[in-house]
C-alpha atoms as a PDB file:
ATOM      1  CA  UNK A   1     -62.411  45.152 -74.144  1.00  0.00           C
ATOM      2  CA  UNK A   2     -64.783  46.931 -76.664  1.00  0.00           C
ATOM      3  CA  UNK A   3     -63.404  47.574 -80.259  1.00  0.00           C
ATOM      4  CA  UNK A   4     -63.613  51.330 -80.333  1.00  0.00           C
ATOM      5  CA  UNK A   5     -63.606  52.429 -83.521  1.00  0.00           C
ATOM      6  CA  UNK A   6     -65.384  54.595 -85.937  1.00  0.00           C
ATOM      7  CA  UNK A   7     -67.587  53.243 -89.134  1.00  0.00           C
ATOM      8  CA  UNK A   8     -65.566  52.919 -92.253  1.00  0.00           C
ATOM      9  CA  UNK A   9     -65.366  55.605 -95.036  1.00  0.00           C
ATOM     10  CA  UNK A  10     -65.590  54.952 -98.423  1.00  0.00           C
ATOM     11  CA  UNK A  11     -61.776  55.893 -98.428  1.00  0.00           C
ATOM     12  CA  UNK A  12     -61.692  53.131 -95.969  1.00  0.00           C
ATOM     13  CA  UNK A  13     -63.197  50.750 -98.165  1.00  0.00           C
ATOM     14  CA  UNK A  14     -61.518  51.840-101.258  1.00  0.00           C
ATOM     15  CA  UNK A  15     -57.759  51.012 -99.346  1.00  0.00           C
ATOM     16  CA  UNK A  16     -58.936  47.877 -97.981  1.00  0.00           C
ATOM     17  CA  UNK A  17     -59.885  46.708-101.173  1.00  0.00           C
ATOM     18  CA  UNK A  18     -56.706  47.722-102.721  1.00  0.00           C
ATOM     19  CA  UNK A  19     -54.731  46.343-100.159  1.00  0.00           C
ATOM     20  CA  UNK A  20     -56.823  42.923-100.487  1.00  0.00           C
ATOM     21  CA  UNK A  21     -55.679  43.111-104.290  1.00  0.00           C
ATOM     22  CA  UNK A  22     -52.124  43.859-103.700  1.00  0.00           C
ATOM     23  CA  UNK A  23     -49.745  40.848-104.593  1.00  0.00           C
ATOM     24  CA  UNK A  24     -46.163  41.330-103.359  1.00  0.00           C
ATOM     25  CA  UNK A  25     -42.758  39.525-103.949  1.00  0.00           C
ATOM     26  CA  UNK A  26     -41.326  37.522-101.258  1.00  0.00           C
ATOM     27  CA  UNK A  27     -40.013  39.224 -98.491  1.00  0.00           C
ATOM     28  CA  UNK A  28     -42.456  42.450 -98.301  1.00  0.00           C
ATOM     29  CA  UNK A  29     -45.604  42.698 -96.393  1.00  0.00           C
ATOM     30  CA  UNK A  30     -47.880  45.925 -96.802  1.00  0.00           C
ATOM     31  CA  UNK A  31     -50.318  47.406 -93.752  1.00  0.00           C
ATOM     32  CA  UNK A  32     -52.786  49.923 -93.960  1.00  0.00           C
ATOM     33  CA  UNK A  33     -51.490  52.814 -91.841  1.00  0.00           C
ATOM     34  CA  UNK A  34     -53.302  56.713 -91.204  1.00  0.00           C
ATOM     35  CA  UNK A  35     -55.038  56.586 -93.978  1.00  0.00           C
ATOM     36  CA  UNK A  36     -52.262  54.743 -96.487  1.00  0.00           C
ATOM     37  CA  UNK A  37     -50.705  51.534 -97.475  1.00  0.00           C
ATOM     38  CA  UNK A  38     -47.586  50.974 -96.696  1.00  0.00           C
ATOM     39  CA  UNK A  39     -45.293  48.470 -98.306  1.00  0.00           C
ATOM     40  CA  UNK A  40     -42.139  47.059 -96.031  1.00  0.00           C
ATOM     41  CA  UNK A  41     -39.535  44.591 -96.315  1.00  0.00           C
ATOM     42  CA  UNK A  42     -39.506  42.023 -93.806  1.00  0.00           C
ATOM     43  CA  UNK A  43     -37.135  42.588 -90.817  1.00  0.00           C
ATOM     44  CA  UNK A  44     -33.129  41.866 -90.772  1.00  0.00           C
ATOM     45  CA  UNK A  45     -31.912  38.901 -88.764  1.00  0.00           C
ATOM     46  CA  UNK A  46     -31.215  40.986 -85.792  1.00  0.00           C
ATOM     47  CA  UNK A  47     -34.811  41.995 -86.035  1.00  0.00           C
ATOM     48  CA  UNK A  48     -35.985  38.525 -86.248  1.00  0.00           C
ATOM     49  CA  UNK A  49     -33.888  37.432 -83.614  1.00  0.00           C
ATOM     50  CA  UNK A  50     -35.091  40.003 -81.116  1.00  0.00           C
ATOM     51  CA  UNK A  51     -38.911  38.936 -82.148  1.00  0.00           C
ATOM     52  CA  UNK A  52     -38.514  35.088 -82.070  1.00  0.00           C
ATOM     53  CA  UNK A  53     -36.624  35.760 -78.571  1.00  0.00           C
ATOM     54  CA  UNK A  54     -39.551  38.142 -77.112  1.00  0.00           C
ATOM     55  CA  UNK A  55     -42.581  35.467 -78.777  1.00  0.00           C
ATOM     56  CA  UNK A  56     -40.605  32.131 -76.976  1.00  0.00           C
ATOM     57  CA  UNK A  57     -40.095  34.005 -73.938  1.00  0.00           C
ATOM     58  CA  UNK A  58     -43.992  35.939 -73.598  1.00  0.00           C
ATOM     59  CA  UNK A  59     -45.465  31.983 -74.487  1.00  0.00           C
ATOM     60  CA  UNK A  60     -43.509  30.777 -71.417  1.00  0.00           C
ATOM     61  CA  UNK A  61     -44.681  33.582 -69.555  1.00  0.00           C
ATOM     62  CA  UNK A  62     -48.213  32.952 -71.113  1.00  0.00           C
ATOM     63  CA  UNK A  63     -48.188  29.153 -70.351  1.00  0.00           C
ATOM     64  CA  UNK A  64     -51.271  27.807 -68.470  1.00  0.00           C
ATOM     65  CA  UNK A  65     -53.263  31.102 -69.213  1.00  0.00           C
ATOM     66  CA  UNK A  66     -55.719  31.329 -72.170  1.00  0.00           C
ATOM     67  CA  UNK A  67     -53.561  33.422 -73.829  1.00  0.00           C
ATOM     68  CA  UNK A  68     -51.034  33.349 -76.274  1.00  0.00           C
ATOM     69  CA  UNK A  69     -47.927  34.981 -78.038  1.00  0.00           C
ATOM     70  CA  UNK A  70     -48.079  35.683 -81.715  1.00  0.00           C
ATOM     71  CA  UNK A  71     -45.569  36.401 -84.677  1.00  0.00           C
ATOM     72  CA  UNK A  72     -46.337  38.561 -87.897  1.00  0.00           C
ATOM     73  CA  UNK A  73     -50.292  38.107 -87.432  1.00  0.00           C
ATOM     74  CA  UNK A  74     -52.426  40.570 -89.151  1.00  0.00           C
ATOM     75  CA  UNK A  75     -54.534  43.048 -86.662  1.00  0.00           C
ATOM     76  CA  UNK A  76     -57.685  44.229 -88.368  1.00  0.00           C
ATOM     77  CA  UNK A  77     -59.882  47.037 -86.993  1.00  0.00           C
ATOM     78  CA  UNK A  78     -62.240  49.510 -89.173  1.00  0.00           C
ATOM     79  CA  UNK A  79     -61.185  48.580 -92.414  1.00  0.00           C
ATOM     80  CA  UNK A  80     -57.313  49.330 -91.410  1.00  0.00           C
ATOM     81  CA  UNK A  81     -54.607  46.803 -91.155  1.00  0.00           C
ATOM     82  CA  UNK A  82     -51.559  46.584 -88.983  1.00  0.00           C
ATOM     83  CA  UNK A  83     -49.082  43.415 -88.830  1.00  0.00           C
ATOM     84  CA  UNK A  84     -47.022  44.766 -85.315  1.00  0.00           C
ATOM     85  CA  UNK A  85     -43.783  41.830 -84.882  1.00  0.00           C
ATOM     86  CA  UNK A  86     -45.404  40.210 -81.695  1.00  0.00           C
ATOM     87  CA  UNK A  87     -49.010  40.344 -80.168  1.00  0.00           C
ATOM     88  CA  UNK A  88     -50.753  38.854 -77.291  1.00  0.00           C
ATOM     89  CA  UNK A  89     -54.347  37.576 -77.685  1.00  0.00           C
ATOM     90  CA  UNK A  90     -56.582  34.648 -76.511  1.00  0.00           C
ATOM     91  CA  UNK A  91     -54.942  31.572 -77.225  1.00  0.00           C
ATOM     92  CA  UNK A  92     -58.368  30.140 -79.915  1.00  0.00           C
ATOM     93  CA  UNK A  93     -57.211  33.578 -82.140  1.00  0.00           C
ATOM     94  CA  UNK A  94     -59.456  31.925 -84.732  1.00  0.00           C
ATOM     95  CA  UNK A  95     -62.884  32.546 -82.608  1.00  0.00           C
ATOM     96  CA  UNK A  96     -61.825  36.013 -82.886  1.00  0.00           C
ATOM     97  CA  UNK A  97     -61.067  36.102 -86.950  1.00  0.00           C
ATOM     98  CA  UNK A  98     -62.065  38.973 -89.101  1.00  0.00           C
ATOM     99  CA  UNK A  99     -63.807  38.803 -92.467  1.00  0.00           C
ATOM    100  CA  UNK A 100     -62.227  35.854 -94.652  1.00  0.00           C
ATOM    101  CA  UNK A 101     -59.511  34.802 -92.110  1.00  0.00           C
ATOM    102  CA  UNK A 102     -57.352  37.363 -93.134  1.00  0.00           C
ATOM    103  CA  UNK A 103     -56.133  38.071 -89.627  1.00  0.00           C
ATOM    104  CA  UNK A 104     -57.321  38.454 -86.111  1.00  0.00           C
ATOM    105  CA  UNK A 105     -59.784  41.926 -84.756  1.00  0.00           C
ATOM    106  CA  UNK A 106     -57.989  44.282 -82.931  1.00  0.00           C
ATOM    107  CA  UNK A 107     -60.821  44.378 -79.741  1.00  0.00           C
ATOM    108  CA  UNK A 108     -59.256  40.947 -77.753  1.00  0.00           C
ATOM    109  CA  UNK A 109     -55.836  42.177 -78.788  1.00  0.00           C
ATOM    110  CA  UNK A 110     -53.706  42.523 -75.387  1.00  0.00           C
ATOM    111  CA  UNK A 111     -50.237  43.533 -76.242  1.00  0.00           C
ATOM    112  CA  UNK A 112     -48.605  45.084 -79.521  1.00  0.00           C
ATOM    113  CA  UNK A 113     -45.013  44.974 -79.866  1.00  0.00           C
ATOM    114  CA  UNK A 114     -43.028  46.522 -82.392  1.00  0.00           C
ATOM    115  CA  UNK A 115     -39.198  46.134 -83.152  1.00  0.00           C
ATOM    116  CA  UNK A 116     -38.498  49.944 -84.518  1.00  0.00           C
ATOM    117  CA  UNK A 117     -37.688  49.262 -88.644  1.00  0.00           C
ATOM    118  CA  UNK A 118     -34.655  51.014 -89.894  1.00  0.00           C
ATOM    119  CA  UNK A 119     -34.323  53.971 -91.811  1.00  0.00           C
ATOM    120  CA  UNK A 120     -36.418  57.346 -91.665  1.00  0.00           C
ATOM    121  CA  UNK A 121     -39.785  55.911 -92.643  1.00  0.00           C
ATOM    122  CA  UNK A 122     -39.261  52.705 -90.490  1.00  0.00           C
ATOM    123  CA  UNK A 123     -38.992  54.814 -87.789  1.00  0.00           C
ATOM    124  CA  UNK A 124     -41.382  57.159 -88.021  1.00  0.00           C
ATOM    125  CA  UNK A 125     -44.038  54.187 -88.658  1.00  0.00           C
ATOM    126  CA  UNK A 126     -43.143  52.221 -85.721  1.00  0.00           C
ATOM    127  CA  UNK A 127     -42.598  55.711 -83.128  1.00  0.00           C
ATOM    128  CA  UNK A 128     -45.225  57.842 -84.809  1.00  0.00           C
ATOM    129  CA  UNK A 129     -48.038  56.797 -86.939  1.00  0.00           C
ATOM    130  CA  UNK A 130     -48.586  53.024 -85.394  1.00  0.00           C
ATOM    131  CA  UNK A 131     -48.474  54.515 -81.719  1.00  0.00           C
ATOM    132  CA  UNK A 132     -51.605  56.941 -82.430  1.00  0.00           C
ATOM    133  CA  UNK A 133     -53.011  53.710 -84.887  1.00  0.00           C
ATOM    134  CA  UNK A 134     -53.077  51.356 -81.827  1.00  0.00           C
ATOM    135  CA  UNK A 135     -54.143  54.377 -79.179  1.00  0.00           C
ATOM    136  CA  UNK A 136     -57.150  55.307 -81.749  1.00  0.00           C
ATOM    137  CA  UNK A 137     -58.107  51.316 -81.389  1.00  0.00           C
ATOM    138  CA  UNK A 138     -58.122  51.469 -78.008  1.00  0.00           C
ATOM    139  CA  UNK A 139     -54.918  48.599 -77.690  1.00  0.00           C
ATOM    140  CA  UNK A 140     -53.682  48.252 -74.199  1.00  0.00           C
ATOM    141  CA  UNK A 141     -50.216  48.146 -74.059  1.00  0.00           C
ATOM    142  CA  UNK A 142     -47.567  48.999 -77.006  1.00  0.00           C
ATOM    143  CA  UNK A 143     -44.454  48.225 -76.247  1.00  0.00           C
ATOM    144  CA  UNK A 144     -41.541  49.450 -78.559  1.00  0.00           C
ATOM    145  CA  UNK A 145     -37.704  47.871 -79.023  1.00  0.00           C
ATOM    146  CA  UNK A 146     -35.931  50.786 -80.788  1.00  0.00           C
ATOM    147  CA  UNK A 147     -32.464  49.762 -81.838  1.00  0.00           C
ATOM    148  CA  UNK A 148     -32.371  53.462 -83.217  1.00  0.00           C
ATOM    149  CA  UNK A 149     -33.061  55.443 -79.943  1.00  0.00           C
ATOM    150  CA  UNK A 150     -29.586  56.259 -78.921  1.00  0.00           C
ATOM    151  CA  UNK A 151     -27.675  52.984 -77.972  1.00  0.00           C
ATOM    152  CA  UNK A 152     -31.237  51.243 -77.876  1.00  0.00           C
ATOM    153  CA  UNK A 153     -34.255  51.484 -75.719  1.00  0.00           C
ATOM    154  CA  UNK A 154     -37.435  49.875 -74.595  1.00  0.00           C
ATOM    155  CA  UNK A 155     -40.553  52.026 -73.991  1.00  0.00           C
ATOM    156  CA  UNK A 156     -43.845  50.277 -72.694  1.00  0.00           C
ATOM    157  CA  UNK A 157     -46.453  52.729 -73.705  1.00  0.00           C
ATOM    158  CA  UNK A 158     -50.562  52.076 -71.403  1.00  0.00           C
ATOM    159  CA  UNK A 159     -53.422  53.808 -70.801  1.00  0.00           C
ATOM    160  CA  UNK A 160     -54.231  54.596 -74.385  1.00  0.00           C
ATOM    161  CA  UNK A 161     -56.965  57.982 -75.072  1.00  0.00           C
ATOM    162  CA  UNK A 162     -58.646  56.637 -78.725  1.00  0.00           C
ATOM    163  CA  UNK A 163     -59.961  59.979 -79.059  1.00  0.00           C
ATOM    164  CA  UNK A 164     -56.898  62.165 -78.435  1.00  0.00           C
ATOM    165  CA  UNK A 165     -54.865  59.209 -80.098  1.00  0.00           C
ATOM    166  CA  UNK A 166     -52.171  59.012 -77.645  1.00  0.00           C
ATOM    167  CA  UNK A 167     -51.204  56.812 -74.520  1.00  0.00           C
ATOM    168  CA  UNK A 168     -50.959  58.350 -71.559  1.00  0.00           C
ATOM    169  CA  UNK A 169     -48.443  56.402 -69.588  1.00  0.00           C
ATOM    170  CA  UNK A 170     -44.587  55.495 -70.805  1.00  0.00           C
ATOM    171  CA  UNK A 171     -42.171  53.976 -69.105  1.00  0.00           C
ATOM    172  CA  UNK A 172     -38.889  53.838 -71.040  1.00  0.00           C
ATOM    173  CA  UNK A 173     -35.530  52.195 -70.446  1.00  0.00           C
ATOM    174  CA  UNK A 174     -32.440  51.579 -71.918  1.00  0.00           C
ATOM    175  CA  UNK A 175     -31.110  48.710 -73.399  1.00  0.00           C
ATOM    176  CA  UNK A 176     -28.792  46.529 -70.154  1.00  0.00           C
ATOM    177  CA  UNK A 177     -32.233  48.032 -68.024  1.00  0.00           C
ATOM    178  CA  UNK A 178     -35.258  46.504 -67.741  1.00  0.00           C
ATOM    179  CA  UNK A 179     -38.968  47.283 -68.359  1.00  0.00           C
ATOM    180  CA  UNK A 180     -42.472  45.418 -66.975  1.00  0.00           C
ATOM    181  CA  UNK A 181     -45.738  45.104 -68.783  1.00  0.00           C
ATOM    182  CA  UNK A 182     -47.810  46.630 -65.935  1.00  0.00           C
ATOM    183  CA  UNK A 183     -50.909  45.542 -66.991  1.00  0.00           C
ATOM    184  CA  UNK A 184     -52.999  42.822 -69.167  1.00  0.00           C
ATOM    185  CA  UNK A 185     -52.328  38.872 -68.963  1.00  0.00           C
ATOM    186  CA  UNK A 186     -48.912  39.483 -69.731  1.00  0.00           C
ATOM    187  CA  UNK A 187     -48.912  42.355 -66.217  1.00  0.00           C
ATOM    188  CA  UNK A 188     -45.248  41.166 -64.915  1.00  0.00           C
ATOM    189  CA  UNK A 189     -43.221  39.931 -67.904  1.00  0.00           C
ATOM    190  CA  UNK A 190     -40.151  41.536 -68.023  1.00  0.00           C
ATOM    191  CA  UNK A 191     -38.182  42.823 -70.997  1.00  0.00           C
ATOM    192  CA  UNK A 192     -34.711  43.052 -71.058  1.00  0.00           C
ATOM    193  CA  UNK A 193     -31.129  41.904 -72.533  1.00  0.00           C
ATOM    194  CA  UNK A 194     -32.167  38.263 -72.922  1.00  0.00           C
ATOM    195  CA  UNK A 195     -34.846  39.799 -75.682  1.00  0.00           C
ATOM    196  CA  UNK A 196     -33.178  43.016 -76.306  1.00  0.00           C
ATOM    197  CA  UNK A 197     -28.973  41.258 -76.071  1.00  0.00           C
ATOM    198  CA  UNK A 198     -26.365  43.617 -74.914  1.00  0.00           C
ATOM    199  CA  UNK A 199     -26.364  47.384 -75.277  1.00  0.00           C
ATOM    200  CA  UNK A 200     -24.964  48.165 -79.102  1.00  0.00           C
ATOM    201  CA  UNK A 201     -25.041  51.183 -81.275  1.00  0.00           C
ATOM    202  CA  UNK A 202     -27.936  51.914 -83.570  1.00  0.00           C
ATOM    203  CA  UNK A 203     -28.212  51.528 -87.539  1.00  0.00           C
END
């Protein structure tokens, strides 16, 4: 897939410098998001567990292919930064580095999935501003795990329009259901409660 993006501005350039700069205790990662940098704390364990489950489960699903699951990897694209929980790209990532192996170009990136953060700007990041971020760069498929969305959902979001910033196809379900990628390397993998566990409140 072609990276679709638009040259860097000098506000571009100014962030991505700052961001390069930025040294942050243990336990906090920042991204470059619409035009900001954002500084988060790293997930809780039920976070983590529903990311280590969905990376095992995509590798075994991935197994034999040249393509591979990935944890907390840095997606770089027009001077803008994104680190979604799991990604799927070509298994030799490093042939497909950006500038100072810092992280991995968005263009051969297959699959973006991101376990909805709590709180109100966790949320909006993960529902809002990332989903028009990875439609903008042209990503395939975004899937979102939303403990937060009623008693939890999954929504596979495809077909993404970089100009309008949007996807155009959704297919959401709710946690005890289950959702398929529908298209990509990973077209058939299946996410439900042995990534998602059982149906539980959110918070």
């Amino acid at each position: 897939m072609p990276e679709v993006a638009t040259p860097p501005s000098g506000l571009d350039d100014a962030l991505w410098q700052a961001w390069k700069a930025i040294e942050l205790p243990e336990g906090y990662h920042a991204e470059i998001v619409e035009g900001l940098i954002e500084v988060s704390p790293t997930g809780r364990l039920s976070h983590s567990q529903i990311t280590n489950r969905l990376r095992r489960a995509l590798d075994k699903f991935l197994d034999r292919s040249d393509f591979a699951a990935f944890q907390d990897t840095n997606v770089i694209q027009a001077r803008k930064i994104r680190i979604p929980d799991v990604l799927v790209a070509p298994e030799d990532a490093e042939a497909h580095g950006g500038e100072d192996g810092i992280g991995i170009k968005a263009a051969p990136v297959q699959v973006i999935v991101e376990v909805v953060s709590p709180g109100g700007d966790g949320i909006t990041r993960d529902r809002t501003r990332k989903r028009r971020e990875y439609a903008r760069a042209g990503l395939p498929v975004y899937v979102l795990i939303d403990d937060h969305d009623e008693l939890g959902t999954v929504t596979v979001l495809t077909a993404p329009d970089p100009d309008q910033a949007i996807y155009e196809d959704e297919v959401r379900a709710a946690y005890g259901a289950t959702v398929t990628i529908p298209v990509g390397p990973a077209k058939g993998f299946t996410i439900g409660e042995d990534v998602t566990g059982p149906v539980r409140g959110g918070g």
